[in-house]
N, C-alpha and C. Protein backbone atom coordinates (compact mmCIF):
# COMPACT_ATOMS: atom_id res chain seq x y z
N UNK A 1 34.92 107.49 2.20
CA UNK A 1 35.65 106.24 2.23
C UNK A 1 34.71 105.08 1.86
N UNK A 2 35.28 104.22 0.92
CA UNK A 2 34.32 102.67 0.74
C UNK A 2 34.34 102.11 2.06
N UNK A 3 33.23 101.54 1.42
CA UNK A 3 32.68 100.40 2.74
C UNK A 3 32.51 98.95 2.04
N UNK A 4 33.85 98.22 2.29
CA UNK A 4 34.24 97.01 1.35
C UNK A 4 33.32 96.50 1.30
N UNK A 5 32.78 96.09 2.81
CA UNK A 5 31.44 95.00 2.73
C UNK A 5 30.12 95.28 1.96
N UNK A 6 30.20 96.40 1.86
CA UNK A 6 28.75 97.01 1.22
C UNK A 6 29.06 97.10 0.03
N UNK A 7 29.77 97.59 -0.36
CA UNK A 7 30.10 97.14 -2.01
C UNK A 7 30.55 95.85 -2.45
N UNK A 8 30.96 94.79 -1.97
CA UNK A 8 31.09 92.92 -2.57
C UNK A 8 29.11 93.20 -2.42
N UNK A 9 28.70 93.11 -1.39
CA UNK A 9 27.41 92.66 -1.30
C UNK A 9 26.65 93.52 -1.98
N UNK A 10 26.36 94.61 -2.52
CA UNK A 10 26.10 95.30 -3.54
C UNK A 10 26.22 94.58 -4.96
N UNK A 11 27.31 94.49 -5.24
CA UNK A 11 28.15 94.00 -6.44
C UNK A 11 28.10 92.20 -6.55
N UNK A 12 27.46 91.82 -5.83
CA UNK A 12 28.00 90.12 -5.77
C UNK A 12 27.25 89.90 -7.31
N UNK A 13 27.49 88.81 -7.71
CA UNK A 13 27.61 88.12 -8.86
C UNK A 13 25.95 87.64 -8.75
N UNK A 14 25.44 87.49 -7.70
CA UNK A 14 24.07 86.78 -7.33
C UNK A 14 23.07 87.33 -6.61
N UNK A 15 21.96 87.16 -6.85
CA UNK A 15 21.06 88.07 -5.74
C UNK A 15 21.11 87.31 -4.56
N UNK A 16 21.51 88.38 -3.49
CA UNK A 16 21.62 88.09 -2.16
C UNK A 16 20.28 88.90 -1.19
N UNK A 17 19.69 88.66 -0.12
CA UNK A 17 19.20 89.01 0.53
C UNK A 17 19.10 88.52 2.14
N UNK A 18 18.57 89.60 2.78
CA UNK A 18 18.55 89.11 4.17
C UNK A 18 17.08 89.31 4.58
N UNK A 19 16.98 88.89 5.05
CA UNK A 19 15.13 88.75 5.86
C UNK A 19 15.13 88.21 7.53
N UNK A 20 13.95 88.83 7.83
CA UNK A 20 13.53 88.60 8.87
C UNK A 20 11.99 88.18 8.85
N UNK A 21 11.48 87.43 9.82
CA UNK A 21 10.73 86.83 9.42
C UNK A 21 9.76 86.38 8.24
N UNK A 22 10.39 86.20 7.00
CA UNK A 22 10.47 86.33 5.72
C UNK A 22 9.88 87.56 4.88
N UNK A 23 10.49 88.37 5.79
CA UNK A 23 9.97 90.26 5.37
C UNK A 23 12.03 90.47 4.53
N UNK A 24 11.66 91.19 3.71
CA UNK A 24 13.08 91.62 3.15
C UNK A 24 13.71 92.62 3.86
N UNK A 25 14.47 92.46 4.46
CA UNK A 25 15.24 94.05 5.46
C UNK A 25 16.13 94.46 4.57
N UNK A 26 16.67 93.59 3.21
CA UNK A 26 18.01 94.34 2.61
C UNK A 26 17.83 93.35 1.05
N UNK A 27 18.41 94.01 0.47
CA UNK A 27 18.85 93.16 -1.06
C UNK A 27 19.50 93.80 -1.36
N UNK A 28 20.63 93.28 -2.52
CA UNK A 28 21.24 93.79 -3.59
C UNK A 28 21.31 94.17 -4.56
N UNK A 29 21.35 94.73 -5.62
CA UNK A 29 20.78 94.90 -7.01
C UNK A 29 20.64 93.59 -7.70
N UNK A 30 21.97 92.69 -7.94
CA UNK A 30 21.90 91.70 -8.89
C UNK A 30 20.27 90.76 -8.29
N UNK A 31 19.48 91.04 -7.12
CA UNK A 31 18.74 90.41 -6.28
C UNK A 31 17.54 90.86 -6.89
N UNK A 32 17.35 92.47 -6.58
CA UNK A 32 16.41 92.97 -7.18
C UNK A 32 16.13 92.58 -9.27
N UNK A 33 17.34 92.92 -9.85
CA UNK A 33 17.18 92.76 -11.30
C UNK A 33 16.42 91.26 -11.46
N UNK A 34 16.92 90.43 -10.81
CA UNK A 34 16.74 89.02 -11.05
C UNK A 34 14.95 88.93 -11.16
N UNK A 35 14.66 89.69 -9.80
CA UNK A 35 13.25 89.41 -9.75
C UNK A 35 12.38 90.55 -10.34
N UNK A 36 13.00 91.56 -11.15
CA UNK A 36 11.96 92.74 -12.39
C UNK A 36 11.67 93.83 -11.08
N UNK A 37 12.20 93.89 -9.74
CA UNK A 37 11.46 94.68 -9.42
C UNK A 37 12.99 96.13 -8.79
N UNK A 38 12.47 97.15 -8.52
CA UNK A 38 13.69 98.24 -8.11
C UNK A 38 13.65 97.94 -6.40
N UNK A 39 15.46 97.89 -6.20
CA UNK A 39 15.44 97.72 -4.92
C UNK A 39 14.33 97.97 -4.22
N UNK A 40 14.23 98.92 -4.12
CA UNK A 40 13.53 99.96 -2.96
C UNK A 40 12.13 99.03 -2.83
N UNK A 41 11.47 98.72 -3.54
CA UNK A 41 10.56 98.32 -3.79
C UNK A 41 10.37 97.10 -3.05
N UNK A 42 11.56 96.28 -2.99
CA UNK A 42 11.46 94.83 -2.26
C UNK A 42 11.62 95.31 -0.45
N UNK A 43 12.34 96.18 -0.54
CA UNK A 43 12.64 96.42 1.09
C UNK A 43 11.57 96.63 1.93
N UNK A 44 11.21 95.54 2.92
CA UNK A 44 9.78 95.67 3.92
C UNK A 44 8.81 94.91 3.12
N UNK A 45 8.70 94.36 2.05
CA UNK A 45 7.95 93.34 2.12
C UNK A 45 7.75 91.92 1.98
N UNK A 46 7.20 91.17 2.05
CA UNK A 46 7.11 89.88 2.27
C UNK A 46 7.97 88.71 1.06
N UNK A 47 8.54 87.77 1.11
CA UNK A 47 8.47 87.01 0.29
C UNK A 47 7.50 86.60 -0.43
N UNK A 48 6.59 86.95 -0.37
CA UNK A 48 5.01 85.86 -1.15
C UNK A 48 5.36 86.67 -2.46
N UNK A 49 5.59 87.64 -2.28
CA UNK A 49 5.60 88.62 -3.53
C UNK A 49 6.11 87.60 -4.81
N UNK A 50 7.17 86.85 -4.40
CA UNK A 50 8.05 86.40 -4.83
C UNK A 50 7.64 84.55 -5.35
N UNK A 51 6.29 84.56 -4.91
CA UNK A 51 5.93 82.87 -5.60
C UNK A 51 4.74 83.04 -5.81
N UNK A 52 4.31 81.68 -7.18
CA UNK A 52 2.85 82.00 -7.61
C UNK A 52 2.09 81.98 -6.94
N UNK A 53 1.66 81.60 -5.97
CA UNK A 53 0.35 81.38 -5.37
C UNK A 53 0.77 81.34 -3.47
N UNK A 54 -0.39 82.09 -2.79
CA UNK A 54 -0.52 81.61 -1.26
C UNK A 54 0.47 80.54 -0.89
N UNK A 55 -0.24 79.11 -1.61
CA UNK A 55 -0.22 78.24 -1.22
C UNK A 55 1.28 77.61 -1.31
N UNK A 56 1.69 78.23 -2.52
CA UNK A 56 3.49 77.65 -2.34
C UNK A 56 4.21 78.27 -1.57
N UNK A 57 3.71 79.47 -1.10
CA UNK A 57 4.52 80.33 -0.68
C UNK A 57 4.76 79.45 1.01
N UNK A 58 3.37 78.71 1.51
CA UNK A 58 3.14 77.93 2.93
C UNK A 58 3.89 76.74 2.95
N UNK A 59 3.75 76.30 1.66
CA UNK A 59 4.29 75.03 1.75
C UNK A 59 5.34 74.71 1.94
N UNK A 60 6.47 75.88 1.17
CA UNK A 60 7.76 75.83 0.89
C UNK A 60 8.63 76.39 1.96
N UNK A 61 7.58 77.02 2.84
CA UNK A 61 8.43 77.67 4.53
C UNK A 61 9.26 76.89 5.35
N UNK A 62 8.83 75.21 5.44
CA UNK A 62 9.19 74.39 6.23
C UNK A 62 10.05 73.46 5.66
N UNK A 63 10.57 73.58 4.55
CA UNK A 63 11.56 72.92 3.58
C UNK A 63 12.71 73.63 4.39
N UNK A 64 13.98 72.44 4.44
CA UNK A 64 15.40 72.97 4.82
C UNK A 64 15.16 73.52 6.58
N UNK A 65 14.28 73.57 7.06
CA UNK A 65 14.62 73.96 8.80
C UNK A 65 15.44 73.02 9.33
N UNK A 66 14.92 71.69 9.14
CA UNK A 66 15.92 70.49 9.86
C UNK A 66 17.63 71.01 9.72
N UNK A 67 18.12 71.24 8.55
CA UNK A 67 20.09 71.70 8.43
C UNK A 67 19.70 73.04 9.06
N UNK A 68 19.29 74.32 8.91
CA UNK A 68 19.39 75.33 9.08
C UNK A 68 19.23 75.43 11.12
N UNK A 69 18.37 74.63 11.67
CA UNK A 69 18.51 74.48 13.29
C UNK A 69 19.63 74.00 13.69
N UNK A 70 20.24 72.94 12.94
CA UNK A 70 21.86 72.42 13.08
C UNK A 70 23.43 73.22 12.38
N UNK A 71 22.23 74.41 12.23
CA UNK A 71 23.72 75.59 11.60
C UNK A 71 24.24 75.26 10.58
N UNK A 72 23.11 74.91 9.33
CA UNK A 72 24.11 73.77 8.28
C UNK A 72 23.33 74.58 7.22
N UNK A 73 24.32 75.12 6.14
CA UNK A 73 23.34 75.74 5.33
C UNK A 73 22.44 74.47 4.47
N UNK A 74 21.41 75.34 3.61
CA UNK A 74 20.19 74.60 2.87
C UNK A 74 20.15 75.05 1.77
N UNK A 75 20.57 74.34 1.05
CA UNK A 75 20.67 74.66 -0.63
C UNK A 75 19.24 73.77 -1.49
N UNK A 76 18.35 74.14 -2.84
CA UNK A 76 18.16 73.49 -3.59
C UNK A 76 17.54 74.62 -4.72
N UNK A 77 16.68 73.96 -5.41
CA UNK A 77 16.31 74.52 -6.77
C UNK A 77 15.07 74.59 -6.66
N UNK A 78 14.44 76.12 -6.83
CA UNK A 78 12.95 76.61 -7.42
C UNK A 78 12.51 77.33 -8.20
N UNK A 79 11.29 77.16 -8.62
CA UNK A 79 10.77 77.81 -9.34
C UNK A 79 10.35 79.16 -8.43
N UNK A 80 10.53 80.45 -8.88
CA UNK A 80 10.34 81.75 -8.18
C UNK A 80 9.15 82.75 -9.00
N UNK A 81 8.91 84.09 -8.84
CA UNK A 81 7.93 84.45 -9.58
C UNK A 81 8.44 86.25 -9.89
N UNK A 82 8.91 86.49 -11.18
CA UNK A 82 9.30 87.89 -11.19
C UNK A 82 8.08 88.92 -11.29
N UNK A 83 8.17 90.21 -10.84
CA UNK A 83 7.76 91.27 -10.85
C UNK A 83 6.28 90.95 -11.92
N UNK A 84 6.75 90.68 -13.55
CA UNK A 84 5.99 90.38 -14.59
C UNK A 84 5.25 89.17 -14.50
N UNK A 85 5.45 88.33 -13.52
CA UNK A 85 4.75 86.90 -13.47
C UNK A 85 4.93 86.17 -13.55
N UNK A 86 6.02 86.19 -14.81
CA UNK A 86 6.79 85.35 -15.53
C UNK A 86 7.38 84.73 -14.38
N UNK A 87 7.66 82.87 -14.62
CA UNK A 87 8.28 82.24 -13.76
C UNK A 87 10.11 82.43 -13.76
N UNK A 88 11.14 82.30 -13.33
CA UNK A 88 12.36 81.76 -13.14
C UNK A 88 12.60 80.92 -12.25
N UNK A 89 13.53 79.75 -12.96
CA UNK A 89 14.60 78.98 -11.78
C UNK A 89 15.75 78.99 -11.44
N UNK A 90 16.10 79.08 -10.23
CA UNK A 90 16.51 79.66 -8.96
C UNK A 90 17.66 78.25 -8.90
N UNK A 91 18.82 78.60 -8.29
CA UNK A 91 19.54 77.69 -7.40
C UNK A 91 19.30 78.83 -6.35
N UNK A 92 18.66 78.33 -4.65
CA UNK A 92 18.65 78.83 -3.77
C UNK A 92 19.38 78.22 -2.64
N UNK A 93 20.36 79.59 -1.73
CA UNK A 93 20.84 79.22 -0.64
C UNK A 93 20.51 79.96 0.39
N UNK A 94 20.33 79.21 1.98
CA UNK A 94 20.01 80.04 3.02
C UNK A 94 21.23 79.43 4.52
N UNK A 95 20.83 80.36 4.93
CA UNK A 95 21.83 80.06 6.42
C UNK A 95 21.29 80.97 7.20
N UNK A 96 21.20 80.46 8.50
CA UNK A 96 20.36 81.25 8.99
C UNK A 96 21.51 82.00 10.40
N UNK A 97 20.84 82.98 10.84
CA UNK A 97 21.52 83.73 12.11
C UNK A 97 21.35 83.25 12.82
N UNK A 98 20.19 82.36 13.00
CA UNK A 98 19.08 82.38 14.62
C UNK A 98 18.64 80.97 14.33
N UNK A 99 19.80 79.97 14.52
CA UNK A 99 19.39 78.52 14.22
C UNK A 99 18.24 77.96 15.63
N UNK A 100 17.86 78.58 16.74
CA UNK A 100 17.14 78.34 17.12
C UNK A 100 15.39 78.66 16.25
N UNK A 101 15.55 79.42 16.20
CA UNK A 101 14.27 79.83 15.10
C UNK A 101 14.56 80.10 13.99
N UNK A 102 15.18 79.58 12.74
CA UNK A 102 15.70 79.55 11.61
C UNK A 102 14.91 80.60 10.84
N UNK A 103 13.95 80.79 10.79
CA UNK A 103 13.41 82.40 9.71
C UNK A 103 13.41 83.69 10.34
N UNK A 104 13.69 83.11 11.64
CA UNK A 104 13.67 84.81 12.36
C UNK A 104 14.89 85.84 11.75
N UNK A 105 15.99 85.32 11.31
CA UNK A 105 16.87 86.07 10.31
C UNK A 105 17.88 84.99 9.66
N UNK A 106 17.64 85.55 8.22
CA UNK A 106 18.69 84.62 7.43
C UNK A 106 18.32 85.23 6.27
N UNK A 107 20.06 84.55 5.84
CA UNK A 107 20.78 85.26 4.58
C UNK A 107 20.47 84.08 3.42
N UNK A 108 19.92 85.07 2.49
CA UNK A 108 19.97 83.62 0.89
C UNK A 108 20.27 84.63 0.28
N UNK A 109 21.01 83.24 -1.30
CA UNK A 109 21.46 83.89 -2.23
C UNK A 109 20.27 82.93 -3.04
N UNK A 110 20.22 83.70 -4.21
CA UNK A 110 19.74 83.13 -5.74
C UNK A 110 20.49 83.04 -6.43
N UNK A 111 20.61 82.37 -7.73
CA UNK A 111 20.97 82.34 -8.79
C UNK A 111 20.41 82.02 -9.52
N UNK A 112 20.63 82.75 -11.07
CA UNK A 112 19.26 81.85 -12.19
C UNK A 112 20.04 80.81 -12.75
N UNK A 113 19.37 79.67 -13.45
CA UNK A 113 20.10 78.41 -13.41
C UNK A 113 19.81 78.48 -15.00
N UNK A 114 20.86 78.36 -15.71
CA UNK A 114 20.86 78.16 -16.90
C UNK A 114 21.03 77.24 -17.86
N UNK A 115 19.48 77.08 -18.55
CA UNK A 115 19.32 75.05 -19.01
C UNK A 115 20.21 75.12 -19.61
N UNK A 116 21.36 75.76 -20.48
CA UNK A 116 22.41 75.37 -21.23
C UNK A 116 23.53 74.48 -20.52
N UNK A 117 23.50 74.90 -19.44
CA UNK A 117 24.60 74.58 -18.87
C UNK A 117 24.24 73.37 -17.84
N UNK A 118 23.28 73.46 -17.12
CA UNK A 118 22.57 73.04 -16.40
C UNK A 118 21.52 71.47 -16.59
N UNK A 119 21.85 71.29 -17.51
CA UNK A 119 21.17 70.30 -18.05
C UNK A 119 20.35 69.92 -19.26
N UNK A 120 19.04 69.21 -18.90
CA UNK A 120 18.50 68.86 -20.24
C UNK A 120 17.33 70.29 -19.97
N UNK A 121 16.83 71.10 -21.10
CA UNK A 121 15.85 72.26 -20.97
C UNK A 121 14.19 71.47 -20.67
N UNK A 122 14.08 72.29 -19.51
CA UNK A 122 12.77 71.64 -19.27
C UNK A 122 11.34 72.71 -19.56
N UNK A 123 10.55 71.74 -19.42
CA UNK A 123 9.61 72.93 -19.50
C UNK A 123 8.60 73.67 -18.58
N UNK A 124 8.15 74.38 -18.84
CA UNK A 124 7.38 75.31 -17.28
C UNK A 124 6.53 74.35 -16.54
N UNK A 125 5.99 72.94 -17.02
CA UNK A 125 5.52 72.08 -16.57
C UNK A 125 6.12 71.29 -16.15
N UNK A 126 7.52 70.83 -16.54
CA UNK A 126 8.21 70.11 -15.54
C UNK A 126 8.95 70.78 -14.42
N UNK A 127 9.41 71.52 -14.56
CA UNK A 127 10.06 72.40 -13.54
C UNK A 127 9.20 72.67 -12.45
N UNK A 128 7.66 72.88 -13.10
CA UNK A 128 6.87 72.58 -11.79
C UNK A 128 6.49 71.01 -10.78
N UNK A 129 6.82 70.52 -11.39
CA UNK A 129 6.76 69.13 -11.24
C UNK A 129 7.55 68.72 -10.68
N UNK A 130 9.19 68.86 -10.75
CA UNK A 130 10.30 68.38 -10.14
C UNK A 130 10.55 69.38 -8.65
N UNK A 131 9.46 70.83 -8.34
CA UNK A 131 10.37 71.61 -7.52
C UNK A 131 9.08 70.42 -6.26
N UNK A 132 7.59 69.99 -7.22
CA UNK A 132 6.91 69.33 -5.61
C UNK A 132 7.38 67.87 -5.57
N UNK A 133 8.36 67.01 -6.60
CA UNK A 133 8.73 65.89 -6.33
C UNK A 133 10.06 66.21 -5.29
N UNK A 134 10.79 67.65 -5.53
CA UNK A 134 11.60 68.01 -4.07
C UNK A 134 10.95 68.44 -2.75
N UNK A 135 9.86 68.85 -2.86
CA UNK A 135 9.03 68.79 -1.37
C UNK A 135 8.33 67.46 -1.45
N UNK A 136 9.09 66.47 -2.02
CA UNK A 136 8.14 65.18 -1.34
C UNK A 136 6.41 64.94 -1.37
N UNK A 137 5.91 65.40 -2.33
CA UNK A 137 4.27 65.35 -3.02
C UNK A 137 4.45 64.23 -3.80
N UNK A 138 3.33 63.43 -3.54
CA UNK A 138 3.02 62.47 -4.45
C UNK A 138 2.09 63.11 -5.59
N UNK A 139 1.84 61.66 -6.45
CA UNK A 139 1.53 62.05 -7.98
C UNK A 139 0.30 62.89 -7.68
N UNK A 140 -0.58 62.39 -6.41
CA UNK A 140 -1.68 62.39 -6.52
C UNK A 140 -1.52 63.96 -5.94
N UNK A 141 -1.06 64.43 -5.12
CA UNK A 141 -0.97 65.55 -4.67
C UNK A 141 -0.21 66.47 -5.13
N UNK A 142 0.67 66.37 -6.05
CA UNK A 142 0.82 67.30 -7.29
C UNK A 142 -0.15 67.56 -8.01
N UNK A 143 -1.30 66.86 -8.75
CA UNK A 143 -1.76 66.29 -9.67
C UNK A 143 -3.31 67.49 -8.71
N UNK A 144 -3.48 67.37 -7.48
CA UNK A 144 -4.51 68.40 -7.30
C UNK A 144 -3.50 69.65 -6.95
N UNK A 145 -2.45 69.98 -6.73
CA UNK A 145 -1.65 71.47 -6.50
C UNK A 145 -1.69 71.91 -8.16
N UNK A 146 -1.58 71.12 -8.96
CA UNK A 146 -1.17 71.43 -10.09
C UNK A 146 -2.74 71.61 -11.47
N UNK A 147 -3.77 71.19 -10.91
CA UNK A 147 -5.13 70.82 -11.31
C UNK A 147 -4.92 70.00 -12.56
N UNK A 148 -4.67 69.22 -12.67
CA UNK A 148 -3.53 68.08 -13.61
C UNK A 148 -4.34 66.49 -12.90
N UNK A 149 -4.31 65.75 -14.04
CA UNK A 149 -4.95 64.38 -13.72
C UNK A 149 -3.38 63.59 -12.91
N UNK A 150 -3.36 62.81 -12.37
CA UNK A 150 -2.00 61.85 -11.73
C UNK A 150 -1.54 61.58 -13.03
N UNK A 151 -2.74 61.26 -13.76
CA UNK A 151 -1.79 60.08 -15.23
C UNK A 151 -1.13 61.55 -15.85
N UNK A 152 -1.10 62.89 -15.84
CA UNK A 152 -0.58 63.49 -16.66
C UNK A 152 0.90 63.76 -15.39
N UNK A 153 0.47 63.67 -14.61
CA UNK A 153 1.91 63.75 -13.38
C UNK A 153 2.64 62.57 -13.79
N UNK A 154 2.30 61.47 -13.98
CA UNK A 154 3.07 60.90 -14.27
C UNK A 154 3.88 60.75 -15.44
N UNK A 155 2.95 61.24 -16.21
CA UNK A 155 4.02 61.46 -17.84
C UNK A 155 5.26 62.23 -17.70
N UNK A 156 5.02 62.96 -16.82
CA UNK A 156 5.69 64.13 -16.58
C UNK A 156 6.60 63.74 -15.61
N UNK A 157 6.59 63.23 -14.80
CA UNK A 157 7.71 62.15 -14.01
C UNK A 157 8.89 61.55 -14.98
N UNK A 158 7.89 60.68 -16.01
CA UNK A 158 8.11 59.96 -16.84
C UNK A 158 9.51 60.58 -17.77
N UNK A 159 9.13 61.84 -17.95
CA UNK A 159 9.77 62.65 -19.06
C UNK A 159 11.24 63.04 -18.08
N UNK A 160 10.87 63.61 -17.23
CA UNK A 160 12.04 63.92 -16.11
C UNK A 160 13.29 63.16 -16.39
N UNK A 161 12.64 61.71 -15.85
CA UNK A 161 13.38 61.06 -15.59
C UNK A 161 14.32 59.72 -17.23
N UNK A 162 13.40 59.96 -18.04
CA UNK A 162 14.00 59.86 -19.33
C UNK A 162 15.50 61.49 -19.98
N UNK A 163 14.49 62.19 -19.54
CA UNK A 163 15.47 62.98 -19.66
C UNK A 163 17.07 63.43 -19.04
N UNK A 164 16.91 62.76 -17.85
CA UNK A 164 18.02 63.35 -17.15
C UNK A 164 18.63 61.43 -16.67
N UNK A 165 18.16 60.61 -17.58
CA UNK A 165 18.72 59.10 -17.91
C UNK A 165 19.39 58.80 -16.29
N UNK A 166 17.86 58.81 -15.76
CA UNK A 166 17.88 58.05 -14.15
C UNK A 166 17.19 57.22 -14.56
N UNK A 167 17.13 56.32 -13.45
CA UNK A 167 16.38 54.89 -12.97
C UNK A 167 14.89 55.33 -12.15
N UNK A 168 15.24 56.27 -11.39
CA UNK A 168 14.11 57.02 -10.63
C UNK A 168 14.13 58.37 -9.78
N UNK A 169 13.10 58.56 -9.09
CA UNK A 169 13.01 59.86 -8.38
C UNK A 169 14.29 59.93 -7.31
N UNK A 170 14.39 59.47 -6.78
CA UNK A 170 15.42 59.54 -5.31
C UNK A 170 17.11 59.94 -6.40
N UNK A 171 16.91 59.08 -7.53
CA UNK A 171 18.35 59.66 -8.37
C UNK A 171 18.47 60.89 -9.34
N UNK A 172 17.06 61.14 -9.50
CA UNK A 172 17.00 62.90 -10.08
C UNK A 172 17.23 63.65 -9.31
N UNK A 173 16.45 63.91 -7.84
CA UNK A 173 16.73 64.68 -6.57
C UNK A 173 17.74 64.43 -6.17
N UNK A 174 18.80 63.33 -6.40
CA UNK A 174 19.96 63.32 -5.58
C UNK A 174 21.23 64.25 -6.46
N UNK A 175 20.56 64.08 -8.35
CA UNK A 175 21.33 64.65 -9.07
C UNK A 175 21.32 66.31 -9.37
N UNK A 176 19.93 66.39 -9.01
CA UNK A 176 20.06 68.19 -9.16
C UNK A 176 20.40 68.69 -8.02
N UNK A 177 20.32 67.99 -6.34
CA UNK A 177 20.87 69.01 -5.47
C UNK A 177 22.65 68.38 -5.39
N UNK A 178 23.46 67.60 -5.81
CA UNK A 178 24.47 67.92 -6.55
C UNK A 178 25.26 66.74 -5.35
N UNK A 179 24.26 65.82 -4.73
CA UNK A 179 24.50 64.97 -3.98
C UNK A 179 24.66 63.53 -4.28
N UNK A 180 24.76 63.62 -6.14
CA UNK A 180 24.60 62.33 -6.62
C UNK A 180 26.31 61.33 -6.21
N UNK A 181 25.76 60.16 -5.39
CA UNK A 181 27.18 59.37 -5.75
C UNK A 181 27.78 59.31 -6.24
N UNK A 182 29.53 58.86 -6.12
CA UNK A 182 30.47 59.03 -6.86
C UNK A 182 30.37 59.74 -8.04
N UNK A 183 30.18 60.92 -8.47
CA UNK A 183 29.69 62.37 -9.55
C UNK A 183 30.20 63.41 -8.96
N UNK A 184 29.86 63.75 -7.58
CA UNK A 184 30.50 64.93 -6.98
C UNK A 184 29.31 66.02 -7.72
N UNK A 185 28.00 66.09 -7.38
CA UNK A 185 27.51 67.00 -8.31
C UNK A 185 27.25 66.55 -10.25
N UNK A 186 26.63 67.69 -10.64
CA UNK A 186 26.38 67.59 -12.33
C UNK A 186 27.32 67.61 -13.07
């Protein structure tokens, strides 16, 4: 006999996963394909697998706890790291089980975000740029995460925000997590 739930979540349209203390207890295929690697392979280990470096992997833990303790899911956009190295971006969602301790278990989905549709095409340097102007890094502290002078962070600000024909930072971040005023989203 099927087991409805296990086949939608099998089958979903998006990579889904569940974790516990950001260890993988489960994924789906569309989850696994996304990131180059075979199920089996993700089950029991860590998220880090999954971003370039240590250091993003620390930084980016404490993003979204504030909604997720108030039972509110946490949506935004990152840069992720497949199997091959190669970067992808992500629309990511989480909700957690255990809003008292929000990573002790919770469910996210991915999706890959597609510049056609999605906006103006950026490049592997801005996309890095816009995921630490969403963790709130200044120029100067991008500019050493990124080993990049400020004046080249700022070009790169610069370009962002020519590109996606804002006034400034607070109206790019308000426009890619889909919170822009009267717009309703992109």
């Amino acid at each position: 006999m099927l087991d409805l739930d296990q086949l939608a979540f099998d089958h979903a349209p998006m990579g889904l996963a569940l974790t516990e203390d950001r260890i993988i207890r489960t994924c789906n295929e569309s989850f696994a394909e996304m990131f180059g690697y075979e199920k089996d392979a993700l089950i029991g280990q860590s998220f880090r697998q999954l971003y370039g470096t240590d250091q993003e992997f620390h930084q980016i833990r404490d993003i979204g706890l504030e909604p997720l303790r108030r039972s509110l899911p946490y949506t935004d956009e990152r840069l992720m790291r497949r199997a091959d190295g190669s970067r992808i971006w992500c629309r990511f969602r989480a909700r957690t089980l255990t809003p008292e301790t929000p990573l002790k278990r919770i469910v996210l989905s991915f999706a890959l975000i597609d510049n056609a549709s999605a906006g103006p095409k950026l490049t592997p340097r801005e996309r890095e740029v816009l995921l630490l102007l969403s963790q709130g890094q200044t120029s100067k502290e991008m500019a050493r995460s990124l080993g990049l002078s400020p004046r080249t962070v700022e070009d790169v600000r610069a370009r962002l925000l020519k590109k996606f024909q804002v006034k400034n930072v607070a109206v790019l971040l308000a426009r890619l997590s889909g919170h822009e005023a009267g717009k309703g989203g992109r």
